[in-house]
Protein backbone atom coordinates (compact mmCIF):
# COMPACT_ATOMS: atom_id res chain seq x y z
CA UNK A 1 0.00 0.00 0.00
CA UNK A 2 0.94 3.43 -0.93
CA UNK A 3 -0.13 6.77 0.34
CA UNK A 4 -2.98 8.58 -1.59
CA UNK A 5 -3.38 11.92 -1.79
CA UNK A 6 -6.45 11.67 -4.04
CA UNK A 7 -9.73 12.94 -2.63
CA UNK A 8 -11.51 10.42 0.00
CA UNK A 9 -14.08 8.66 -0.26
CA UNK A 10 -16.79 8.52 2.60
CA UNK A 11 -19.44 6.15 2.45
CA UNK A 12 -22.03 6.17 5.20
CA UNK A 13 -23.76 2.91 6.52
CA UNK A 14 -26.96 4.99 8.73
CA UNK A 15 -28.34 1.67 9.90
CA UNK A 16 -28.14 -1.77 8.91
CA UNK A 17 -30.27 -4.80 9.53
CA UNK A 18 -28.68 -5.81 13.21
CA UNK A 19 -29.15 -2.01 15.25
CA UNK A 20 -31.90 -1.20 17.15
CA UNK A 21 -33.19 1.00 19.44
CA UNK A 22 -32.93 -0.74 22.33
CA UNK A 23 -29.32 -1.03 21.24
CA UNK A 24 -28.95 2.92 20.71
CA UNK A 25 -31.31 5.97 20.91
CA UNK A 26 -29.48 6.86 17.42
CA UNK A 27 -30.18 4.36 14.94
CA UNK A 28 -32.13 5.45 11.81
CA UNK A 29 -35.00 2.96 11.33
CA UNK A 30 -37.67 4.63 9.37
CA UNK A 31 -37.31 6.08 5.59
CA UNK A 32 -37.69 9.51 7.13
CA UNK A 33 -35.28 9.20 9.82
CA UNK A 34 -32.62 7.77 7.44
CA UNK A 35 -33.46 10.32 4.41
CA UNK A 36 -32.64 13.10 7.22
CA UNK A 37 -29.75 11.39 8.51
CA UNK A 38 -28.04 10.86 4.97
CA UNK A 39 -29.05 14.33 4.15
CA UNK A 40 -27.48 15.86 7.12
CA UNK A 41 -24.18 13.86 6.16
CA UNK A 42 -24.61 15.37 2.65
CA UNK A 43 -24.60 18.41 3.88
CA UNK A 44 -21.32 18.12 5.85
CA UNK A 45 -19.59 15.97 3.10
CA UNK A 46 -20.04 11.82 1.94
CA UNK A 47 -19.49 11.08 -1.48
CA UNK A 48 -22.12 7.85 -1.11
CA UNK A 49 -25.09 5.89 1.30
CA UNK A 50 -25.60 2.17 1.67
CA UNK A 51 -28.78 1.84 2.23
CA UNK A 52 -31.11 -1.18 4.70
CA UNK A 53 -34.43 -0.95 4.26
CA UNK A 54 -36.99 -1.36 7.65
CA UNK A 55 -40.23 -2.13 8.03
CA UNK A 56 -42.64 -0.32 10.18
CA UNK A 57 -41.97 -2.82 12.57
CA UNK A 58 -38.07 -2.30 12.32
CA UNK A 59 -37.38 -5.31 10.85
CA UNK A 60 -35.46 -5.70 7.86
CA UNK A 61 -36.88 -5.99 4.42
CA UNK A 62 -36.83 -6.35 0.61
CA UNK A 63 -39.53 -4.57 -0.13
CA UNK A 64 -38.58 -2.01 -3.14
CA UNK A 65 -41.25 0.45 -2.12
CA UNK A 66 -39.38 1.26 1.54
CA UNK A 67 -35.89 1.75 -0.34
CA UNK A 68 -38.32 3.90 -2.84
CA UNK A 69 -39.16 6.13 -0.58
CA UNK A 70 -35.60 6.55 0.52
CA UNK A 71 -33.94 7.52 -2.44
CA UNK A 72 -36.70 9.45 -3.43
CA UNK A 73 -36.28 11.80 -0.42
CA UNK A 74 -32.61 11.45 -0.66
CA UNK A 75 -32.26 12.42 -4.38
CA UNK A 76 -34.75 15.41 -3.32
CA UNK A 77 -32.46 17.98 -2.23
CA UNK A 78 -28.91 15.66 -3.01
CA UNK A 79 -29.86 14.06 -6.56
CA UNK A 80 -26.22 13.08 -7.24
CA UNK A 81 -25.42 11.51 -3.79
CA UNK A 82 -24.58 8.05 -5.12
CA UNK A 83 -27.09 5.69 -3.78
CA UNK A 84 -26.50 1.90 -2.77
CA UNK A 85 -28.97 -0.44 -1.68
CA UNK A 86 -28.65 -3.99 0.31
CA UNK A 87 -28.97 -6.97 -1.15
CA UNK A 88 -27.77 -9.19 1.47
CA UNK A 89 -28.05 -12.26 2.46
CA UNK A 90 -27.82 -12.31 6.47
CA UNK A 91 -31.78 -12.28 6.27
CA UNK A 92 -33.57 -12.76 3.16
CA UNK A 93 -31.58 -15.93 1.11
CA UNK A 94 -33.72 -16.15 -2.56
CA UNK A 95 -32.54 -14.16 -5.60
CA UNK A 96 -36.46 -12.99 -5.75
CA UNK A 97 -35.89 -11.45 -2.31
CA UNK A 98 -32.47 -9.95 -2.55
CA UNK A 99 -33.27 -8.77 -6.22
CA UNK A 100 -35.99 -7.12 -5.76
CA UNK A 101 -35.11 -3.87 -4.98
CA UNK A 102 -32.71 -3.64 -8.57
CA UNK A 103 -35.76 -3.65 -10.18
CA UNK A 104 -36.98 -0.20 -9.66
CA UNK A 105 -37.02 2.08 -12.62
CA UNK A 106 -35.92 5.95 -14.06
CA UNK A 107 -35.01 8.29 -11.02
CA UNK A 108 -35.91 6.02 -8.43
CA UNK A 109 -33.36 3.29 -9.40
CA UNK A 110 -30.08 3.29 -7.26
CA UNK A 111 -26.87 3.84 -8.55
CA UNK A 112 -24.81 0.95 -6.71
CA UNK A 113 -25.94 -2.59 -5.32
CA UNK A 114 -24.12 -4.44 -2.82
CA UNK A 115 -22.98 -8.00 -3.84
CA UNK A 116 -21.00 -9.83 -0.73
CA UNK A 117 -18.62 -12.84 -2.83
CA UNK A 118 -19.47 -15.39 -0.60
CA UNK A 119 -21.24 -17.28 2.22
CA UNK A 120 -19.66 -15.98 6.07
CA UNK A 121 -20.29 -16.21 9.55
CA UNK A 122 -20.95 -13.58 11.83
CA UNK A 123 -20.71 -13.49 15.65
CA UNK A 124 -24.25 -14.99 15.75
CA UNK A 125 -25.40 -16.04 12.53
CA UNK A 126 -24.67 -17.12 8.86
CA UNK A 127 -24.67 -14.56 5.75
CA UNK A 128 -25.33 -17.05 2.56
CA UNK A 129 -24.17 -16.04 -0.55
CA UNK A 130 -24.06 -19.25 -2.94
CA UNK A 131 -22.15 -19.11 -6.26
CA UNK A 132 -25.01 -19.12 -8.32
CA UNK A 133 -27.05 -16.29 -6.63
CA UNK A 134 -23.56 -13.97 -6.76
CA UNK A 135 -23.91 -14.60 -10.22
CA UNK A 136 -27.29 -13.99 -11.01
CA UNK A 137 -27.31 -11.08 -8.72
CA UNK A 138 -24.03 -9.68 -10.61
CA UNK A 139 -25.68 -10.30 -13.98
CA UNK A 140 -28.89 -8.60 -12.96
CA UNK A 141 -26.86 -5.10 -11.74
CA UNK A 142 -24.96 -5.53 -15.46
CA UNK A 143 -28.13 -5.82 -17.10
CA UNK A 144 -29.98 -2.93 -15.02
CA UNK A 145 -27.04 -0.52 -15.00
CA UNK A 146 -26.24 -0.92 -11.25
CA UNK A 147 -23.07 -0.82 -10.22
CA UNK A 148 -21.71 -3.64 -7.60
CA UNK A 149 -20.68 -2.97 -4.60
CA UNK A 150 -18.47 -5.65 -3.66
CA UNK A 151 -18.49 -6.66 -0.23
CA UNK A 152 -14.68 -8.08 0.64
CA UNK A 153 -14.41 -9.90 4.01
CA UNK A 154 -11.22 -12.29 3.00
CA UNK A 155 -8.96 -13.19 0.55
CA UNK A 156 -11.12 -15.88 -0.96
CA UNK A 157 -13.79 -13.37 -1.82
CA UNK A 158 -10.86 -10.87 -3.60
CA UNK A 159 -10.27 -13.63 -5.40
CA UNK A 160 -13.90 -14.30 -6.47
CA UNK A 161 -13.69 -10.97 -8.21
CA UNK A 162 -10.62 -11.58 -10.44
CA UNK A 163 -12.37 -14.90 -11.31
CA UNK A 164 -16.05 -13.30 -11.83
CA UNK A 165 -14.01 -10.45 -13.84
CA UNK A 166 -12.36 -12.43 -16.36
CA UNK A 167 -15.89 -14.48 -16.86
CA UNK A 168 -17.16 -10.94 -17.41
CA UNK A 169 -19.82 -11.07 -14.96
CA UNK A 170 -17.97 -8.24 -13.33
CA UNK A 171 -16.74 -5.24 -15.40
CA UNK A 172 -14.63 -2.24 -14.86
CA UNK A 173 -14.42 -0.23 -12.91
CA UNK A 174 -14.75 -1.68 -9.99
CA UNK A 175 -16.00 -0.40 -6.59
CA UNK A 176 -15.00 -2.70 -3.24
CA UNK A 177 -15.30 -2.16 0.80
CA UNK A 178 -12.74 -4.36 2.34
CA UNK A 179 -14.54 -4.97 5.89
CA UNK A 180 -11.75 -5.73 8.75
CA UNK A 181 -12.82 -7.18 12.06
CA UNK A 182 -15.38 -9.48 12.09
CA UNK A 183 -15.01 -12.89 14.07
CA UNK A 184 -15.12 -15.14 11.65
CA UNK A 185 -13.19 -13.24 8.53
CA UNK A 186 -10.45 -10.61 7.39
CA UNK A 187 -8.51 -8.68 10.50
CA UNK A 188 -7.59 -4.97 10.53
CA UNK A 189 -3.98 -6.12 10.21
CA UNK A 190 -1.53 -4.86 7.77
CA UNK A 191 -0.72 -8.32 6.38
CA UNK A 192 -4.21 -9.03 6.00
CA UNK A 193 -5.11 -5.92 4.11
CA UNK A 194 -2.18 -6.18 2.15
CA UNK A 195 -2.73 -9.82 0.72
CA UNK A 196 -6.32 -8.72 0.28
CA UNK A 197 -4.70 -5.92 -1.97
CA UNK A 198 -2.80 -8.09 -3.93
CA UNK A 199 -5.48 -10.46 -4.65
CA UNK A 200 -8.31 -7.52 -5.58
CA UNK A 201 -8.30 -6.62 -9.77
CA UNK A 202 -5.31 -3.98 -9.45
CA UNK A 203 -7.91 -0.56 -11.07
CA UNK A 204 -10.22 -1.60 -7.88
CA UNK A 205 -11.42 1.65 -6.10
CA UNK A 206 -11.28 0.25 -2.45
CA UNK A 207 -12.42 1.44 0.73
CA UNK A 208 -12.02 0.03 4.42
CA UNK A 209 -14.60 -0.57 6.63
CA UNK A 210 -14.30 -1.55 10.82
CA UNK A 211 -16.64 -3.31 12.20
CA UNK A 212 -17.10 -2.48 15.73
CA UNK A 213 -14.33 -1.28 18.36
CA UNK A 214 -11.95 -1.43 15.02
CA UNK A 215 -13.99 1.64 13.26
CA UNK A 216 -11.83 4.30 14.35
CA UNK A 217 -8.29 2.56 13.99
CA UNK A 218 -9.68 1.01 10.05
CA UNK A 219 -11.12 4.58 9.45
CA UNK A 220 -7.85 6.48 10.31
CA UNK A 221 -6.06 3.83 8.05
CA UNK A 222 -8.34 4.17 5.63
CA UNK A 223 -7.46 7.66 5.64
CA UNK A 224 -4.02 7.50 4.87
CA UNK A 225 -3.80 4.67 2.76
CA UNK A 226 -7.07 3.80 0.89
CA UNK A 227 -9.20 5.43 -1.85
CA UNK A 228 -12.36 5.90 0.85
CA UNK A 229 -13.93 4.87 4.01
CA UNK A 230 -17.18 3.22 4.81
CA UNK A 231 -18.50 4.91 8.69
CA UNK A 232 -21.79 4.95 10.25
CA UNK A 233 -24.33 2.76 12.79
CA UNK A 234 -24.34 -0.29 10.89
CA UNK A 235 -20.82 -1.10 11.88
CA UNK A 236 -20.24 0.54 15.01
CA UNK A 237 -22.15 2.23 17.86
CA UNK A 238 -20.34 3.38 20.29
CA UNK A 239 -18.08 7.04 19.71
CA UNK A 240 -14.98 5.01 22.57
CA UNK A 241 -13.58 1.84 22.66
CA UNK A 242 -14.90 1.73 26.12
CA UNK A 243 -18.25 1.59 24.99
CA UNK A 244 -19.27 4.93 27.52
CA UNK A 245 -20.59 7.19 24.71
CA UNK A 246 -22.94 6.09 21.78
CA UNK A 247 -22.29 7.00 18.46
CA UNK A 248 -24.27 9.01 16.13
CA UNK A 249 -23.95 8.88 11.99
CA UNK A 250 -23.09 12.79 11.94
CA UNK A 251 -20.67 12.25 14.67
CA UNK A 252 -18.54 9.21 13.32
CA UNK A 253 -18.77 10.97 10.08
CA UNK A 254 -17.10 14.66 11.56
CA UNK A 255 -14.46 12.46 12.75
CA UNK A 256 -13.58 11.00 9.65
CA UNK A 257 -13.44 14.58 8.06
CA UNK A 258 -11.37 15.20 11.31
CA UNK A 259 -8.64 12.64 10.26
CA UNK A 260 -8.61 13.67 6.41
CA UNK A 261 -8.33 17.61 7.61
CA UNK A 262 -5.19 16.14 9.63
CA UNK A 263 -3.13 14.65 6.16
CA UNK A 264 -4.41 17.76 4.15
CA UNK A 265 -6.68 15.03 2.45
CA UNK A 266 -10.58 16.54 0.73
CA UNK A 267 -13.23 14.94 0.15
CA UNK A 268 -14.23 13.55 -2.83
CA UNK A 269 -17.66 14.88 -4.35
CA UNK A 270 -20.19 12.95 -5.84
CA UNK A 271 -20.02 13.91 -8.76
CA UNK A 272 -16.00 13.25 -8.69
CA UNK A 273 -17.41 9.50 -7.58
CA UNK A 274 -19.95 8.99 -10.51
CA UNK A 275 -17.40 10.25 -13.25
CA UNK A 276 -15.00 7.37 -11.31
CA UNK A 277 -16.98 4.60 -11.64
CA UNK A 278 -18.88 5.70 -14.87
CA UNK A 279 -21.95 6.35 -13.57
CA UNK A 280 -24.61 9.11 -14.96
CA UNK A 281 -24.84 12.72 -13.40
CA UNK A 282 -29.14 13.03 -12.18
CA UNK A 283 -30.24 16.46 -12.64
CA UNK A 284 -33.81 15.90 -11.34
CA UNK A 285 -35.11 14.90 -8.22
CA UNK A 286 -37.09 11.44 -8.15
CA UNK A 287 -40.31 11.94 -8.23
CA UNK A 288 -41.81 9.30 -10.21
CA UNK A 289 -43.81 6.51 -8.66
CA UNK A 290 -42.23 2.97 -8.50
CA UNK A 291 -42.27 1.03 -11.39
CA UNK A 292 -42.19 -2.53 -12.26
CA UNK A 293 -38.72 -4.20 -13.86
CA UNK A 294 -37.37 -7.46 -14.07
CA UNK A 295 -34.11 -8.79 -14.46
């Protein structure tokens, strides 16, 4: 790894399928409270949102028509925020499920997608990605004109991108968070980062992400070596190692603009992003009602 003096990335996580409020007074569940959060963060300075979509129960969900509603009030006042939606599979495990919400149409349909490159384990439960639905999932963002999102947790899935590259499932450019810290996968370790680095396509635009009591120590890394970070609730909720103060999105995301003030480093705009990872410039607000699409 080298230093970069390019512009930073920041890419906020608000929420999440694991946070709640029992957890935190802070956590975003409802499309309003997470449309005000990301556009309070816009405000300040991100260059993208990954998006979880709640029910009004708080539960996660699929349903196109919540993550609607989002980007809709996101694109509002910040139409070229780049948008990325969940399609995970720590909850919902069908392609039906996880695909749904790529199939929303004109100003309403996001910009980015997440794809995670394999099955993992969490503290508590199981993530399943299967080979077939990375696939189908990948082919479905080509198709639509979403951008992936790859979701790095080891070397194995680094090297599921060169391989789902070359079989052109995956094109350039590409976009990956390299997530250090959970249990079960990748470490915020130099060595691990670096052989994750050597595996990933070589034009990869990369951020790092820390999951828990690593988010500060990843994001100040990610500050000085990386092209972005990912910050926000879904990964961390507590501002101390200690776990004395709770965390809020605007907070975690100050400090990261903190650290970048510290190297002299800017922020990289939107707009800087989309031209990046070829993605079109959205001069109107979404105001169109949802559509149906199909992969």
């Amino acid at each position: 790894m080298e230093n970069i003096e390019a512009p930073l990335i920041i890419n906020l996580a608000p929420t999440g399928m694991i946070p709640t409020r029992e957890m935190s007074l802070f956590v975003p569940i409802q499309p309003d409270e997470i449309i005000k959060e990301v556009s309070i963060a816009a405000q300040l300075g991100i260059t993208l949102t990954h998006l979880h979509a709640r029910d009004s129960g708080g539960q996660p969900s699929c349903d196109k028509n919540i993550y609607a509603e989002m980007i809709a009030g996101i694109r509002k006042n910040h139409p070229n925020l780049v948008v990325c939606v969940s399609c995970s599979g720590r909850k919902a495990t069908t392609f039906e499920k996880r695909s749904e919400v790529l199939n929303l149409e004109g100003d309403l349909k996001p910009d980015m997608a997440s794809l995670t490159l394999s099955s993992l384990n969490f503290a508590k439960e199981t993530s399943e990605s299967s080979p077939e639905i990375i696939q189908q999932l990948a082919l479905c963002m080509k198709e639509r004109g979403i951008k992936p999102e790859l979701e790095i947790f080891d070397l194995g899935m680094a090297n599921y991108a060169k391989y789902l590259l070359k079989k052109r499932i995956l094109v350039e450019p590409l976009y990956a968070n390299v997530m250090l810290g959970n249990v079960a996968t990748a470490q915020p370790s130099l060595i691990e980062i670096a052989a994750i680095m050597q595996l990933l396509p070589k034009s990869t635009i990369w951020s790092v992400a820390g999951i828990g009591n690593f988010q500060l120590s990843v994001a100040a890394l990610g500050v000085a070596y990386s092209n972005g970070v990912r910050i926000g609730l879904e990964d961390n909720l507590w501002l101390d190692q200690a776990r004395l103060h709770h965390a809020t999105n605007l907070g975690l995301v100050e400090r990261v603009h903190e650290l970048a003030n510290a190297v002299n480093r800017p922020i990289m705009s939107p707009k800087m992003f989309r031209h990046l990872m070829q993605l079109p410039i959205l001069k109107t607000p979404a105001l169109q009602q949802v559509s149906a699409a199909g992969c």
